[in-house]
C-alpha atoms as a PDB file:
ATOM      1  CA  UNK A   1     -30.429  85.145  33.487  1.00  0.00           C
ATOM      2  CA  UNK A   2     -30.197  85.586  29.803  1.00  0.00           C
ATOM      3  CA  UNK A   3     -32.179  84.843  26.921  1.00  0.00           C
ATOM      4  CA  UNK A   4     -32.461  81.903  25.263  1.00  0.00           C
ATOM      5  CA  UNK A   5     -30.219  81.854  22.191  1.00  0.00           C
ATOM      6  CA  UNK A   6     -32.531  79.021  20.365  1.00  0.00           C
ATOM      7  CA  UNK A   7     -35.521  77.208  20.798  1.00  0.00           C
ATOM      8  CA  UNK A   8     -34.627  74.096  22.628  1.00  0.00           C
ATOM      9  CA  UNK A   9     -35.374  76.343  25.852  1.00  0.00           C
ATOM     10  CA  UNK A  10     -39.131  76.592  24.894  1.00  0.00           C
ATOM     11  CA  UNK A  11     -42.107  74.495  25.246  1.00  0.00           C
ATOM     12  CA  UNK A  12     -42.485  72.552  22.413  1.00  0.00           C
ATOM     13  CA  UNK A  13     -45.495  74.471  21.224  1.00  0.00           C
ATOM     14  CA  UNK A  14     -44.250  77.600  20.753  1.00  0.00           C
ATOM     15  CA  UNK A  15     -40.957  76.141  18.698  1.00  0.00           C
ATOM     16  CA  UNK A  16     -40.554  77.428  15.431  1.00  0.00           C
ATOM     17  CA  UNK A  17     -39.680  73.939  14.194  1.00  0.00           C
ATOM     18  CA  UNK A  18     -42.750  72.761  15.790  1.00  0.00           C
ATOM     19  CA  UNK A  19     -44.836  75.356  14.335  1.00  0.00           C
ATOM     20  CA  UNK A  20     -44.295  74.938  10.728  1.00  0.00           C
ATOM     21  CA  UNK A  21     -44.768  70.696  11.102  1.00  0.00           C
ATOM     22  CA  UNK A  22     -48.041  71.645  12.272  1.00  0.00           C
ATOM     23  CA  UNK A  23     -48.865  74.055   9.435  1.00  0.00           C
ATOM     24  CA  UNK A  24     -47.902  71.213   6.790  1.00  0.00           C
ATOM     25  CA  UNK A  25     -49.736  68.861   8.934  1.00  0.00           C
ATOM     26  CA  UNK A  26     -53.154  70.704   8.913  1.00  0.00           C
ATOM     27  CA  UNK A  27     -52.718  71.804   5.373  1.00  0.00           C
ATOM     28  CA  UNK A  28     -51.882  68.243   4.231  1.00  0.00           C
ATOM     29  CA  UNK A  29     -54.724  67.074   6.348  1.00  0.00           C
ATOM     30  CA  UNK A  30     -57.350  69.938   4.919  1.00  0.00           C
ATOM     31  CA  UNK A  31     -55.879  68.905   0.996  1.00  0.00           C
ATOM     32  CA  UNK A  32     -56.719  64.959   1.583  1.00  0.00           C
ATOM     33  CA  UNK A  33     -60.091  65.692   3.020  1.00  0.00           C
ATOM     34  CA  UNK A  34     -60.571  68.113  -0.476  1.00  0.00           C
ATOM     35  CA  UNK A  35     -59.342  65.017  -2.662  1.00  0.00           C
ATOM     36  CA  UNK A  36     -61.612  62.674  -0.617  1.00  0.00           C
ATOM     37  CA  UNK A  37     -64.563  64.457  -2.564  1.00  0.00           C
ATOM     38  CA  UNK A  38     -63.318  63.584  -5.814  1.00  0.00           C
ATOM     39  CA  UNK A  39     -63.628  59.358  -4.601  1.00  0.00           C
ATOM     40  CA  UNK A  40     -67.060  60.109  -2.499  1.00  0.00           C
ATOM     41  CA  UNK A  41     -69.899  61.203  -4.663  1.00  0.00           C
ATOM     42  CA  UNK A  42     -71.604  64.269  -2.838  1.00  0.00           C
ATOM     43  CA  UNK A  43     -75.346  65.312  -3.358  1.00  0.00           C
ATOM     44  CA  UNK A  44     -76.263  68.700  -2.468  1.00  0.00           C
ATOM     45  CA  UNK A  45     -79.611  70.114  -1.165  1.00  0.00           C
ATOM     46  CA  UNK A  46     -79.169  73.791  -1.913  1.00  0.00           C
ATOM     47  CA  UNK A  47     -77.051  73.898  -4.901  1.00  0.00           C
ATOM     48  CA  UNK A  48     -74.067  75.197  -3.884  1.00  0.00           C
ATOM     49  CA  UNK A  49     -73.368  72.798  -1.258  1.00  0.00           C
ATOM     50  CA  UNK A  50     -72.805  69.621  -4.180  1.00  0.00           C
ATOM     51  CA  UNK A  51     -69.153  72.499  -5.830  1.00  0.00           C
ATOM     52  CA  UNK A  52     -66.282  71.055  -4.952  1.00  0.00           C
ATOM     53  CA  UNK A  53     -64.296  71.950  -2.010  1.00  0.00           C
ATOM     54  CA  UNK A  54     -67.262  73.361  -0.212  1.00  0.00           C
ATOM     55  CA  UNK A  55     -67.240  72.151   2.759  1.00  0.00           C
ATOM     56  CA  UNK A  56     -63.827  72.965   3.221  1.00  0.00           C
ATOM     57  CA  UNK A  57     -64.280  76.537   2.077  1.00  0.00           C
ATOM     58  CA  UNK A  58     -67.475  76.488   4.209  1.00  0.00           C
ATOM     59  CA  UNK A  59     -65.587  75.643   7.185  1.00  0.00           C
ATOM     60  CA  UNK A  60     -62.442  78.299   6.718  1.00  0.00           C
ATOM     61  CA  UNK A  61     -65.140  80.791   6.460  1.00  0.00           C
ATOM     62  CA  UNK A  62     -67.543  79.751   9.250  1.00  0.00           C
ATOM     63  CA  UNK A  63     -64.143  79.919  11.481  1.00  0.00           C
ATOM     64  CA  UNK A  64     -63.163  83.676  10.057  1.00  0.00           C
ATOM     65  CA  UNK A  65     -66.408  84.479  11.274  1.00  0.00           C
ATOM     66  CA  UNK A  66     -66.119  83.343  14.467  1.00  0.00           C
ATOM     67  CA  UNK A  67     -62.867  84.842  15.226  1.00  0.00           C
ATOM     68  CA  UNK A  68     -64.336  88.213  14.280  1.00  0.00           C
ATOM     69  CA  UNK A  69     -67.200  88.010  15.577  1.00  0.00           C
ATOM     70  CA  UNK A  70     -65.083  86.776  18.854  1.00  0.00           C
ATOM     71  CA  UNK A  71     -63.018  89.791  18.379  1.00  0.00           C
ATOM     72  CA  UNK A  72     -66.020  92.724  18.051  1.00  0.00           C
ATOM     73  CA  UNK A  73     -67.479  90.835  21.042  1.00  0.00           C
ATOM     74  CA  UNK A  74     -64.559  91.477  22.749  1.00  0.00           C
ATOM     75  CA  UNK A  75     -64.896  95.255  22.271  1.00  0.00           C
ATOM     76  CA  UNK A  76     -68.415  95.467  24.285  1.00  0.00           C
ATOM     77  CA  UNK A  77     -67.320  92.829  26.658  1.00  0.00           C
ATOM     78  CA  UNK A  78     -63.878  94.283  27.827  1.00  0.00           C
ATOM     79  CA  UNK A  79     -63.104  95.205  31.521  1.00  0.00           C
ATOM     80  CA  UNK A  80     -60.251  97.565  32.809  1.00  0.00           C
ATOM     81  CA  UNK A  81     -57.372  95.939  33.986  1.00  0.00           C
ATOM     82  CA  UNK A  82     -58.553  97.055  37.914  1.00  0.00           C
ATOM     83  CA  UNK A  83     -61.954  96.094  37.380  1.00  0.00           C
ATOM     84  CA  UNK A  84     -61.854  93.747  40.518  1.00  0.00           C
ATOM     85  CA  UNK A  85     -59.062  96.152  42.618  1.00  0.00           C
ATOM     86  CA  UNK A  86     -60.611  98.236  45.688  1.00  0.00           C
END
């Protein structure tokens, strides 16, 4: 059986195609919610939180942080591949 020679063999997921439409997607999506801000008037508690774009930039970061924080988890958390063998 050979390779596929494209990506029509794939699940639609993992398509090249697909994955750049969902990159515009979520960046379009993440750029209206920004704009939004200009039409909604925002009052912040702590300062910081009325700048504009913060939430957005709040949320990219909070999910960086998670992913490392996933990641160094990972580290302590990590099992040999025959942890469960005899």
């Amino acid at each position: 059986m050979s390779a596929p020679s494209d990506d029509r063999d794939k699940h639609w997921l993992v398509r090249a195609a697909t994955i750049r439409k969902l990159w515009i997607l979520f960046a379009a999506i993440l750029a209206v919610t920004v704009l939004v801000q200009l039409a909604v008037p925002l009052h912040g508690h702590f300062g910081i939180d009325g700048w504009f774009g913060f939430p957005a930039a709040y949320g990219f970061l909070t999910c960086v942080a998670m992913v490392v924080g996933a990641k160094i988890l990972g580290i302590f958390l990590k099992r040999k591949d025959s942890y469960y063998d005899d």
